[in-house]
Every structure is written in structure tokens, then in C-alpha cells.
Protein backbone atom coordinates (compact mmCIF):
# COMPACT_ATOMS: atom_id res chain seq x y z
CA UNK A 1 5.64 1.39 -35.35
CA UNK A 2 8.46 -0.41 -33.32
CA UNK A 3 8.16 -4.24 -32.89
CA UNK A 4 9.37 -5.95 -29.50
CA UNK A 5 11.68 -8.86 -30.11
CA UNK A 6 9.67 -11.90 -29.60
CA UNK A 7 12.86 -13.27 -27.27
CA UNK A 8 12.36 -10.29 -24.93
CA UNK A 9 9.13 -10.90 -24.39
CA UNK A 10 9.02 -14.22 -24.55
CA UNK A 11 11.45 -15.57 -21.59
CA UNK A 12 9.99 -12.70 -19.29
CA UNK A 13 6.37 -14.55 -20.02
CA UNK A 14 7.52 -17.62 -19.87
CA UNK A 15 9.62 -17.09 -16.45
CA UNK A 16 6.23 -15.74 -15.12
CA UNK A 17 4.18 -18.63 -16.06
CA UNK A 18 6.52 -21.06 -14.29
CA UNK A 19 6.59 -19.42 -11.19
CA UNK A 20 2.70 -18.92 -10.88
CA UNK A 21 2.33 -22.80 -11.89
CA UNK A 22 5.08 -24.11 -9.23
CA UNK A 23 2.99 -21.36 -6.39
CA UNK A 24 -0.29 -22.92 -7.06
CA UNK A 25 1.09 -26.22 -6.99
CA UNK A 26 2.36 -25.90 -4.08
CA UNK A 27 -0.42 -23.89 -2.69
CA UNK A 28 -3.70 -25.78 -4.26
CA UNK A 29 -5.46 -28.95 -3.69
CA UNK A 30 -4.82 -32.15 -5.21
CA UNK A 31 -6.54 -31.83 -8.84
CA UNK A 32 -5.52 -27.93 -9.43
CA UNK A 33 -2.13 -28.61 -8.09
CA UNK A 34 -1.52 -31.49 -10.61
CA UNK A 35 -2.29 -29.59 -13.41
CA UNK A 36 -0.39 -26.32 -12.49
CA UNK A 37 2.47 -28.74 -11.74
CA UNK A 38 2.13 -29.97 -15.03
CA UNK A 39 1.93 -26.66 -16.41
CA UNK A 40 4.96 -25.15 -14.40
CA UNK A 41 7.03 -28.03 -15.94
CA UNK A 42 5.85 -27.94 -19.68
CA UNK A 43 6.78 -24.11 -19.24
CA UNK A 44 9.94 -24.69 -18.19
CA UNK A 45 11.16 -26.62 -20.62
CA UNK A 46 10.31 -24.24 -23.38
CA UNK A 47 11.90 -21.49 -21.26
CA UNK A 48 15.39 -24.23 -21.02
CA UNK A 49 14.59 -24.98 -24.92
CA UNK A 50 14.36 -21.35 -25.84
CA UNK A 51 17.33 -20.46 -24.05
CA UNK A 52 19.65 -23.50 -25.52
CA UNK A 53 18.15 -22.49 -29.15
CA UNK A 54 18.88 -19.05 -29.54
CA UNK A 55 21.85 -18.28 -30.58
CA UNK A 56 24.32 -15.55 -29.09
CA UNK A 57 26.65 -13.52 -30.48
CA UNK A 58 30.45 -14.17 -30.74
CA UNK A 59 32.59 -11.73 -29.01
CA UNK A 60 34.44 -9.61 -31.06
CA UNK A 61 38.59 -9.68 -30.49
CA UNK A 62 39.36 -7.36 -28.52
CA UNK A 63 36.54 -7.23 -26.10
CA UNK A 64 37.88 -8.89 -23.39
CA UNK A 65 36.81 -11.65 -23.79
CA UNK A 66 39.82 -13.70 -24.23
CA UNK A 67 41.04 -15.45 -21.01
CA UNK A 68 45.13 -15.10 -22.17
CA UNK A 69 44.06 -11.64 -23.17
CA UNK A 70 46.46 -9.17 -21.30
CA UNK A 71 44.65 -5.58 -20.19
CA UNK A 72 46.65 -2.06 -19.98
């Protein structure tokens, strides 16, 4: 059976629970709206911690990626 990266599910997830805690923040009363506020900002900073964490891949040479690179 194929396993899902936990990153690709993860960010999607998390990117969904922010925006539904900043909507009903903005869109409940005073109690609810505190706590989804809350929530919307704990969530984001996993989703800004999770994205500073992981670590990317270097570019190979050769891809392009070099700025003084010239191209045919």
C-alpha cells in the first residue's frame, strides 16, 4: 500500500485550518471568535515552523539554477 508524505498532507491541512479559524473570527461573536483567533494563529505558526524546518533540496549544476549561468 502507498503512504502519503506526511508534508503533503500536512501544509494542505494546516493551510485549511488557518483559514477556517481567521473566517470565524472574523465572522463569530466575542467568545467563539477569541478562540478561533487563537486557533488560526497557533496554526499558523506550525504551518511558518513546518515550512522553515523542512529542508529542500539543492539544485543540481546544471539546472539553471545558477544566476551567472549562461543558456544556449
Amino acid at each position: 500500500m502507498p503512504t502519503v508524505p506526511p508534508i503533503a498532507v500536512s501544509r494542505p491541512l494546516l493551510m485549511g485550518l488557518l483559514a477556517a479559524g481567521a473566517i470565524v473570527a472574523v465572522a463569530a461573536p466575542q467568545p467563539t471568535s477569541s478562540f478561533a483567533a487563537g486557533f488560526a494563529v497557533g496554526a499558523g505558526t506550525v504551518f511558518v515552523v513546518s515550512f522553515v524546518k523542512t529542508r529542500r533540496p539543492e539544485p543540481e549544476p546544471g539546472d539553471g539554477g545558477d544566476a551567472g549561468e549562461e543558456r544556449p
